[in-house]
Protein backbone atom coordinates (compact mmCIF):
# COMPACT_ATOMS: atom_id res chain seq x y z
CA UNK A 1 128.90 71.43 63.12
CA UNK A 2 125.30 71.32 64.19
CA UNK A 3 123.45 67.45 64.16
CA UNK A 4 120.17 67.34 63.21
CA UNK A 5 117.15 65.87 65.84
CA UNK A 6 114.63 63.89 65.53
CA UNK A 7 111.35 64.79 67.76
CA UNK A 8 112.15 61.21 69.36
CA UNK A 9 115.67 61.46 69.29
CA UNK A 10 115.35 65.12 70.58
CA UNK A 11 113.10 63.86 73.78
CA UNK A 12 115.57 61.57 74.86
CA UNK A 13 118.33 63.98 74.95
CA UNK A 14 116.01 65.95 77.52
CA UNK A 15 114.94 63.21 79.42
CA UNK A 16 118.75 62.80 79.71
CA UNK A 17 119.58 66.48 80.56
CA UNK A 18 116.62 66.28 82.98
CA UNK A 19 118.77 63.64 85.05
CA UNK A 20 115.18 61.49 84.22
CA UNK A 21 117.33 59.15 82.70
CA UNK A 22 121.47 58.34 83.18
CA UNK A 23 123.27 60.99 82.14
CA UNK A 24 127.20 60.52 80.90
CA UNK A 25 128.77 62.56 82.89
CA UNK A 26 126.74 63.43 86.41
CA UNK A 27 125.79 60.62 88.95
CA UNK A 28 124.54 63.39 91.69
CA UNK A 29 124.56 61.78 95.13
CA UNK A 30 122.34 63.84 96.92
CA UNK A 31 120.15 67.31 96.80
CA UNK A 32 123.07 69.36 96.95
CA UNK A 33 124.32 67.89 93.08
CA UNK A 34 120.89 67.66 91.70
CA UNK A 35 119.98 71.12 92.76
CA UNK A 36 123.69 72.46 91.39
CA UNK A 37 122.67 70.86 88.00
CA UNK A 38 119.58 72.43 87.31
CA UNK A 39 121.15 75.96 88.84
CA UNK A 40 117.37 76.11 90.17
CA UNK A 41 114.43 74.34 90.47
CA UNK A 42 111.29 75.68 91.10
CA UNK A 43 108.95 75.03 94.34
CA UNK A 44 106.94 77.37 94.96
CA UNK A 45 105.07 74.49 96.19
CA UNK A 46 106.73 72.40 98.77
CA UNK A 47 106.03 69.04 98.72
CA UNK A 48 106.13 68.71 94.26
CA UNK A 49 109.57 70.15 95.08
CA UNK A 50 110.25 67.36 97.75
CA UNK A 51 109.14 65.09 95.01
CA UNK A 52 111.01 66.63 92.41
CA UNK A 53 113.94 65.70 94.29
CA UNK A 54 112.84 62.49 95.65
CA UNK A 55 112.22 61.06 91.91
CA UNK A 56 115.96 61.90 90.62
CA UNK A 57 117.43 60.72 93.91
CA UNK A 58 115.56 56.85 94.51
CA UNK A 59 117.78 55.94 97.69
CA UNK A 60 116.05 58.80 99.27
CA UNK A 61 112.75 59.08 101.35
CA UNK A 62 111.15 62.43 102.49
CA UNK A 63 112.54 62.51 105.36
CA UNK A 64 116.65 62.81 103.83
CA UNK A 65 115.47 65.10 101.64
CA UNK A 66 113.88 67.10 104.66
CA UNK A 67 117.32 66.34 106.47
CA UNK A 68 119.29 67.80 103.31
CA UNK A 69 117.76 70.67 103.56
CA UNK A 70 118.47 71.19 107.11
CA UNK A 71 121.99 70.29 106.37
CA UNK A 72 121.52 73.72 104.22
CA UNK A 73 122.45 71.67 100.45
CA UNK A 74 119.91 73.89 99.20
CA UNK A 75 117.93 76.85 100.37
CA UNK A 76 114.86 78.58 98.96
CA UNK A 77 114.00 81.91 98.00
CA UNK A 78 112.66 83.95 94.66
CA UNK A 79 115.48 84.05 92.39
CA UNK A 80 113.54 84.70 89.50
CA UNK A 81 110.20 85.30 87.78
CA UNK A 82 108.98 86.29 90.91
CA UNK A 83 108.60 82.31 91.94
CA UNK A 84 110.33 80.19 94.88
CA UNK A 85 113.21 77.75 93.63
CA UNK A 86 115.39 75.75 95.10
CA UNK A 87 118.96 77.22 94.84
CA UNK A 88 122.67 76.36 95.84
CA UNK A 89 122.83 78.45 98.63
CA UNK A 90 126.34 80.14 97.95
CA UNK A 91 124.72 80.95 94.32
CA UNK A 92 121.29 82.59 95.87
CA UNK A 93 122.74 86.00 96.37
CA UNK A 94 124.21 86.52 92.45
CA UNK A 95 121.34 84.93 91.43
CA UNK A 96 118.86 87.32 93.52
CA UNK A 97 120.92 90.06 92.14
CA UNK A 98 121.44 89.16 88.58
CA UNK A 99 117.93 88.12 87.85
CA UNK A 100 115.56 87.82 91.35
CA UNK A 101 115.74 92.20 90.71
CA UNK A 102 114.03 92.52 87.71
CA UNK A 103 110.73 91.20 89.44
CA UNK A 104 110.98 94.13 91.71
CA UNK A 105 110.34 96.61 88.49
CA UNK A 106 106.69 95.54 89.02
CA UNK A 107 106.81 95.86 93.04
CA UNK A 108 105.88 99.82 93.24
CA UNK A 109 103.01 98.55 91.35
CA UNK A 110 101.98 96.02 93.99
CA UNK A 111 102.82 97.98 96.65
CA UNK A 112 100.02 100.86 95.46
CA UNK A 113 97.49 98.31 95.23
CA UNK A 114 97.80 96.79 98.31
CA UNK A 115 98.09 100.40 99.94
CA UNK A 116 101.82 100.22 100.77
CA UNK A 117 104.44 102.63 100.56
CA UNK A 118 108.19 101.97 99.67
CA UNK A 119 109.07 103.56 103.01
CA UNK A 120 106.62 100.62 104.35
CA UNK A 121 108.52 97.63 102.15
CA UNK A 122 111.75 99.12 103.07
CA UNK A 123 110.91 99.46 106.88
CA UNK A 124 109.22 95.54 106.72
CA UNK A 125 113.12 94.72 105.62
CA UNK A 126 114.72 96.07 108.60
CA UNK A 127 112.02 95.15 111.59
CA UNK A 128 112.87 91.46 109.42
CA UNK A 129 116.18 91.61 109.92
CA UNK A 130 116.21 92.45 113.39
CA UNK A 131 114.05 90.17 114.28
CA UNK A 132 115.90 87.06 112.24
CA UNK A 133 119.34 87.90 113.32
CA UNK A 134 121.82 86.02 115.48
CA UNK A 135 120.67 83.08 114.28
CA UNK A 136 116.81 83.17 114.72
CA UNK A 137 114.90 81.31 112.83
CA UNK A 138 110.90 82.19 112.77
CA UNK A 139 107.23 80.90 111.27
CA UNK A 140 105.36 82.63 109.10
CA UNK A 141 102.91 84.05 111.37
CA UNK A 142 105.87 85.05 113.59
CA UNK A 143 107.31 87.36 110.87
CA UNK A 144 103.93 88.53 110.52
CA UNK A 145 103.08 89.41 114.16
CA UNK A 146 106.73 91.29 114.11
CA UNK A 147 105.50 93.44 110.89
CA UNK A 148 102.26 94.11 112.55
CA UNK A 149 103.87 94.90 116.30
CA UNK A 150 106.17 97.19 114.14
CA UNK A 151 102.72 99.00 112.92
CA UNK A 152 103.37 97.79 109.13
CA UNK A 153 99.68 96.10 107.90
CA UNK A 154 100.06 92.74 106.90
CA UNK A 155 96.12 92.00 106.10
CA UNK A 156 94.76 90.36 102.65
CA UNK A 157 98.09 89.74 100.52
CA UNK A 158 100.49 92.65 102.56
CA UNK A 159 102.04 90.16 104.65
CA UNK A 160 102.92 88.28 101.69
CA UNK A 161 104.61 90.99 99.45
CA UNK A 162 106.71 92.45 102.03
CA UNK A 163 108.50 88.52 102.91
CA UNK A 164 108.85 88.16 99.04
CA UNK A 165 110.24 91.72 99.15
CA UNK A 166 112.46 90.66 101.73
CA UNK A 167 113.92 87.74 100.18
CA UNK A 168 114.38 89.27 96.83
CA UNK A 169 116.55 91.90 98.80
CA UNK A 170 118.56 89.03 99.52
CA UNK A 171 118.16 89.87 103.46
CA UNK A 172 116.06 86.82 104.13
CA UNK A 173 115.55 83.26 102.70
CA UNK A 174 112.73 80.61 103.13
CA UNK A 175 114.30 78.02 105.63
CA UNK A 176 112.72 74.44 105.38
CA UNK A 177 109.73 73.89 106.89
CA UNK A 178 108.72 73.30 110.81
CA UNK A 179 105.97 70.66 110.55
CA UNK A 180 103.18 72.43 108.17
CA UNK A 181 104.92 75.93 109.16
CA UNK A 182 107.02 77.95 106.65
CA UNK A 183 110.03 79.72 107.86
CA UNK A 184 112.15 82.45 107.76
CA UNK A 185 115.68 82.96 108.09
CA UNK A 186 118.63 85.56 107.43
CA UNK A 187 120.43 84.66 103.79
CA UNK A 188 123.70 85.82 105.34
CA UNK A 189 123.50 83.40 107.74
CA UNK A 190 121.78 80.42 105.65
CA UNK A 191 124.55 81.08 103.07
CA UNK A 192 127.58 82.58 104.98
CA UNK A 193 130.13 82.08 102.18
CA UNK A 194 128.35 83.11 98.95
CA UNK A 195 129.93 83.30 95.61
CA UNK A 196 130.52 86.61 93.46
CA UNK A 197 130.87 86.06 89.99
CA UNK A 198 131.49 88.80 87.64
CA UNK A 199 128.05 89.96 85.47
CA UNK A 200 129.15 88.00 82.20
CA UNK A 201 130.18 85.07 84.85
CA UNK A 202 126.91 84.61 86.48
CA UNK A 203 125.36 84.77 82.60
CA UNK A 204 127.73 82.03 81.66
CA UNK A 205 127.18 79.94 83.98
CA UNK A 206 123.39 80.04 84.47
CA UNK A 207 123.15 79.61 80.67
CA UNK A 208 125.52 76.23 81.21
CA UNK A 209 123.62 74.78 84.31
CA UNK A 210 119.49 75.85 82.40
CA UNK A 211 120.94 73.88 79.23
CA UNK A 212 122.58 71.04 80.61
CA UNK A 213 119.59 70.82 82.54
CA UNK A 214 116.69 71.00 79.92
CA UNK A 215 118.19 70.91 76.76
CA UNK A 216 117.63 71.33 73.73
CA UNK A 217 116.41 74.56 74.68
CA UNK A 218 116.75 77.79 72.64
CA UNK A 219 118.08 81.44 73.94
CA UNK A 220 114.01 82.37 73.93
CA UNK A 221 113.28 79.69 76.53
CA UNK A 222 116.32 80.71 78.21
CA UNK A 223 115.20 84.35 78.51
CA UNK A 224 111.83 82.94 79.65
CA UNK A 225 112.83 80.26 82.38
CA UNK A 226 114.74 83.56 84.02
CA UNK A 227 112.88 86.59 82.99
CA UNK A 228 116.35 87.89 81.58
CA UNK A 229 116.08 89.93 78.54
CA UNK A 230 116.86 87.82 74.94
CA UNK A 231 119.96 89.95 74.64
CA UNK A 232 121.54 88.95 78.08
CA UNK A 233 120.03 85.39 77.70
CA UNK A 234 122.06 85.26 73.74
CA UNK A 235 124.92 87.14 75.85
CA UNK A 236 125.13 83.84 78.68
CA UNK A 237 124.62 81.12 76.38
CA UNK A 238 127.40 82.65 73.97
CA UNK A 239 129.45 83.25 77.29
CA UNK A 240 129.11 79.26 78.11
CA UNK A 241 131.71 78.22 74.91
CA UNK A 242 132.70 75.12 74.26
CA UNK A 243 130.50 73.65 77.23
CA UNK A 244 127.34 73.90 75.06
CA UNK A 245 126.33 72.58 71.32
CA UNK A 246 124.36 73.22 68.53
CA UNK A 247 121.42 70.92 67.03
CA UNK A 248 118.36 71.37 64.68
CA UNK A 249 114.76 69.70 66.50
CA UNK A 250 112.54 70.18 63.76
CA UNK A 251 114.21 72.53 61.48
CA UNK A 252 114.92 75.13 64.78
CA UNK A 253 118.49 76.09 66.02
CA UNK A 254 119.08 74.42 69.55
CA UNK A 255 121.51 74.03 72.62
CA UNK A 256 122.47 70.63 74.23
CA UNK A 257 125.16 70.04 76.82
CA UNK A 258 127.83 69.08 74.63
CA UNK A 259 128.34 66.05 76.76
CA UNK A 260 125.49 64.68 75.10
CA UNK A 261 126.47 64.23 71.44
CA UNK A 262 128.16 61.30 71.48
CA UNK A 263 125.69 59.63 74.37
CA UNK A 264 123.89 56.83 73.07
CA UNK A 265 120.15 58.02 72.58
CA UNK A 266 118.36 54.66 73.62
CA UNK A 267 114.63 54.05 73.07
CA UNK A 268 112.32 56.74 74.99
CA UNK A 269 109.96 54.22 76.86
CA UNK A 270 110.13 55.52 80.98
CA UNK A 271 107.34 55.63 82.50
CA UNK A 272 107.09 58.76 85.50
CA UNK A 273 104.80 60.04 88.27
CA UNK A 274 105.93 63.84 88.42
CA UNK A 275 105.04 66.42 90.36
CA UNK A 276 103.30 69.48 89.02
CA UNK A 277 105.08 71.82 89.37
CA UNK A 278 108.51 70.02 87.90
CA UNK A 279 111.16 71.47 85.38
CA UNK A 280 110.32 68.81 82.79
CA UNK A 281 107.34 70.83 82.08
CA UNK A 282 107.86 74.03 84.00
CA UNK A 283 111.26 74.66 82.54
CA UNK A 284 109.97 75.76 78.99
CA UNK A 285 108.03 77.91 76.79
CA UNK A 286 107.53 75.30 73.65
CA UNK A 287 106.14 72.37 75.56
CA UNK A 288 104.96 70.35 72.00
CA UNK A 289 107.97 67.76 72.70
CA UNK A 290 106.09 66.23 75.73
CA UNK A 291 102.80 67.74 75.92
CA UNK A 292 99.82 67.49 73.49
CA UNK A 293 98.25 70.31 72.45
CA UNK A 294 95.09 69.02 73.29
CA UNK A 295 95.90 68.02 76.51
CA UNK A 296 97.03 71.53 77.48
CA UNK A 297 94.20 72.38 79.58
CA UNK A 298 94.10 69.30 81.71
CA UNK A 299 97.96 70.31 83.04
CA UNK A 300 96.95 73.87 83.44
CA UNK A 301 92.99 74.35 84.09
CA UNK A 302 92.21 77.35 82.40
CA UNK A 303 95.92 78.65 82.36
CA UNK A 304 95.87 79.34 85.85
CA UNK A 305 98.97 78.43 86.19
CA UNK A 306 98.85 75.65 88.44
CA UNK A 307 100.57 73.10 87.08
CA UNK A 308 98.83 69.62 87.52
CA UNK A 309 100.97 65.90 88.59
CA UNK A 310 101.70 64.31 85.37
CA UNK A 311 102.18 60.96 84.04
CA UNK A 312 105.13 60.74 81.23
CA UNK A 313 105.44 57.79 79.44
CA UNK A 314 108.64 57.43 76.99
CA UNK A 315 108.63 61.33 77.24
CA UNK A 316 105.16 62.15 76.57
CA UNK A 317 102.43 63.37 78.97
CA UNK A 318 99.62 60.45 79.34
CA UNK A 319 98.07 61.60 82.45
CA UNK A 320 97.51 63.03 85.79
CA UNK A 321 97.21 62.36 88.95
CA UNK A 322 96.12 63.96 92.29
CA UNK A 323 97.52 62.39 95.69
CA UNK A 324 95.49 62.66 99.49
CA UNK A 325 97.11 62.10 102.93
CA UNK A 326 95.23 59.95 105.91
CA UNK A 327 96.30 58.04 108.87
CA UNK A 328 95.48 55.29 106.80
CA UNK A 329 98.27 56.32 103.63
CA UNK A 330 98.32 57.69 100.52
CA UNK A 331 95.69 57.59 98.11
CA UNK A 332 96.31 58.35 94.48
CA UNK A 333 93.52 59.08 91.72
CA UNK A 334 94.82 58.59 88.17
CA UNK A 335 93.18 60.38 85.50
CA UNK A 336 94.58 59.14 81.71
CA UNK A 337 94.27 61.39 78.75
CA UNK A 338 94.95 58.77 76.71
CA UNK A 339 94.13 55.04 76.86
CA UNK A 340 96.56 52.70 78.77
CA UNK A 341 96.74 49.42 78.49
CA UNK A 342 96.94 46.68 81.58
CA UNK A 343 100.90 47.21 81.05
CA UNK A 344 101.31 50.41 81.47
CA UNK A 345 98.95 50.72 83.67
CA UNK A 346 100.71 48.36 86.02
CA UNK A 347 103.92 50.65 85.14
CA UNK A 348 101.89 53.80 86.59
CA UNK A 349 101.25 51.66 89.74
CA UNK A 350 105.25 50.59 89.98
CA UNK A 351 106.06 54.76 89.55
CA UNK A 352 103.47 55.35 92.57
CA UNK A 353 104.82 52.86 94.72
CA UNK A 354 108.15 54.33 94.49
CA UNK A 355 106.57 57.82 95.31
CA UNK A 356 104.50 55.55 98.57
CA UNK A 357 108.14 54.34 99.59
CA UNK A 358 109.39 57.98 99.50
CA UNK A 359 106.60 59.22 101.73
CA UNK A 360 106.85 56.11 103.75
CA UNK A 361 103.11 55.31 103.32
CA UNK A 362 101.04 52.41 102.08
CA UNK A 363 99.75 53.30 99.13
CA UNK A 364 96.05 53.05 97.38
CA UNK A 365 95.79 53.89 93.18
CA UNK A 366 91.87 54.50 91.91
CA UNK A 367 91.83 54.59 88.52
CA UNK A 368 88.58 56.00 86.60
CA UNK A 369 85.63 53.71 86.38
């Protein structure tokens, strides 16, 4: 049987899947279930990742989150696409393998234009993992000055391709931050106990955690969120059975948790401060459920691919914002795309407190003249 969606109707059931809004069957306690549920979650940049977190998990401040990662409930590394996520750490190393690979086709590439050799990305792995091991946990400039006392060049963008190449290896991992300092450590050690699913496994059940976790999705935005190709992306979600469902959004095939169907779908009307670079945006190809065409650029200047803060009201994009850090607190500029009225307005204010309280700073909002 497949039900047919509504756009509204459609929007809900992702805000749901996004764990935006209650969802039937997961009440995730910490980082460790959120980060499970998604599978991955991408943060390339740290503190919209924090966030990301920090706005699906209200009890929580910065600091627990910062904690949780220490505890090791999630690690990150480039699993995919070539970008940093935030992983279960027992599923980093099939994920590395079963998708984090396929951005290495492109690294001989890199390597010539930076003026690197193979031998050189293959020698940067080893002087790493000698110099991480037993426990050792190091800065990014300390990984660095090993390369460079090892004679590998790590000037204009060297440095950074050979960690990357390190990590998608699976030899090393990015360990949560020391202050403002990124840093290293060995994925062995960071995930001692990892899981080894079987190929057709790993497909299942990265198709199972991508569509709980966005749907309705289809097996193209599946292909695209991992860089798989659309056969082993039609291959995973077929894998996932009885766990996934079929619906029509606008006259196109779909996937929803099955959980979902019989969930009430209540009125869309949230209204969220998200971080740029979140899965509610980040997580698809066809972005016309939340995002206005026209508003396209002002989330991505020129397609640069840097994703701007958003504000989402009852699913929609309405907005960005841009956040700066003083002794003195948090000050957040709002910029609407469309108008808002002195209601929702004050709802955009409530949303930023909450995301004050989770840095543990006052907080000042300046909205456009």
């Amino acid at each position: 049987m497949t039900v047919n969606l509504g756009g509204r109707e459609a929007l809900a059931l992702r805000m749901t899947s996004l764990l935006l809004r209650p969802h039937p069957t997961a009440d995730p306690g910490g980082v460790a279930d959120v980060v499970e549920w998604f599978g991955a979650m991408q943060a390339q940049d740290l503190a919209s990742g924090m966030w990301s977190l920090g706005v699906r998990l209200p009890a929580l401040g910065h600091d627990d989150v910062h904690a949780a990662l220490e505890r090791r409930e999630a690690l990150r590394t480039w699993p995919m696409r070539g970008t940093v996520h935030l992983v279960p750490p027992r599923d980093a190393r099939w994920m590395l393998e079963l998708t984090g690979v396929r951005s290495l086709a492109a690294a001989a590439t890199r390597r010539a234009q930076l003026g690197l050799t193979e031998a050189d990305a293959d020698r940067a792995v080893d002087v790493l993992g000698a110099a991480l091991a037993g426990g050792t946990r190091l800065t990014r400039a300390r990984c660095l000055d090993a390369l460079e006392t090892a004679g590998i060049g790590t000037g204009g963008q060297r440095g950074y391709h050979l960690l990357w190449y390190a990590s998608v290896r699976g030899v090393t991992c990015l360990a949560p931050n020391v202050g403002t300092e990124q840093t290293f450590a060995l994925l062995d050690e960071w995930a001692p106990a990892p899981r080894r699913p079987e190929r057709d496994e790993a497909l299942a059940v990265l198709a199972q955690r991508y569509v709980r976790g966005h749907g309705p999705v289809t097996a193209r935005e599946f292909a695209g969120w991992t860089g798989l190709t659309l056969t082993d992306a039609r291959r995973g979600l077929a894998a996932a059975g009885d766990a996934l469902a079929t619906v029509r959004v606008d006259g196109e095939e779909a996937l929803v948790d099955a959980a979902l169907l019989d969930a009430p779908r209540e009125p869309v009307d949230d209204l969220l401060v998200l971080p740029g670079f979140d899965e509610y945006l980040l997580g698809f190809k066809d972005r016309s459920l939340m995002l206005d065409a026209a508003h396209r650029n002002a989330i991505v200047p020129g397609g640069n691919g840097v994703f701007q803060a958003t504000v989402v009201r009852g699913g929609r994009v309405v907005g960005t914002w841009k956040r700066s850090l003083d002794k003195a607190g948090v000050t957040v500029r709002v910029f609407p795309l469309v108008p808002l009225d002195r209601r929702s307005r004050d709802g955009v204010e409530g949303a930023l407190s909450r995301y004050a309280d989770f840095l543990a700073r006052p907080l000042r909002v300046v909205w456009p003249d």
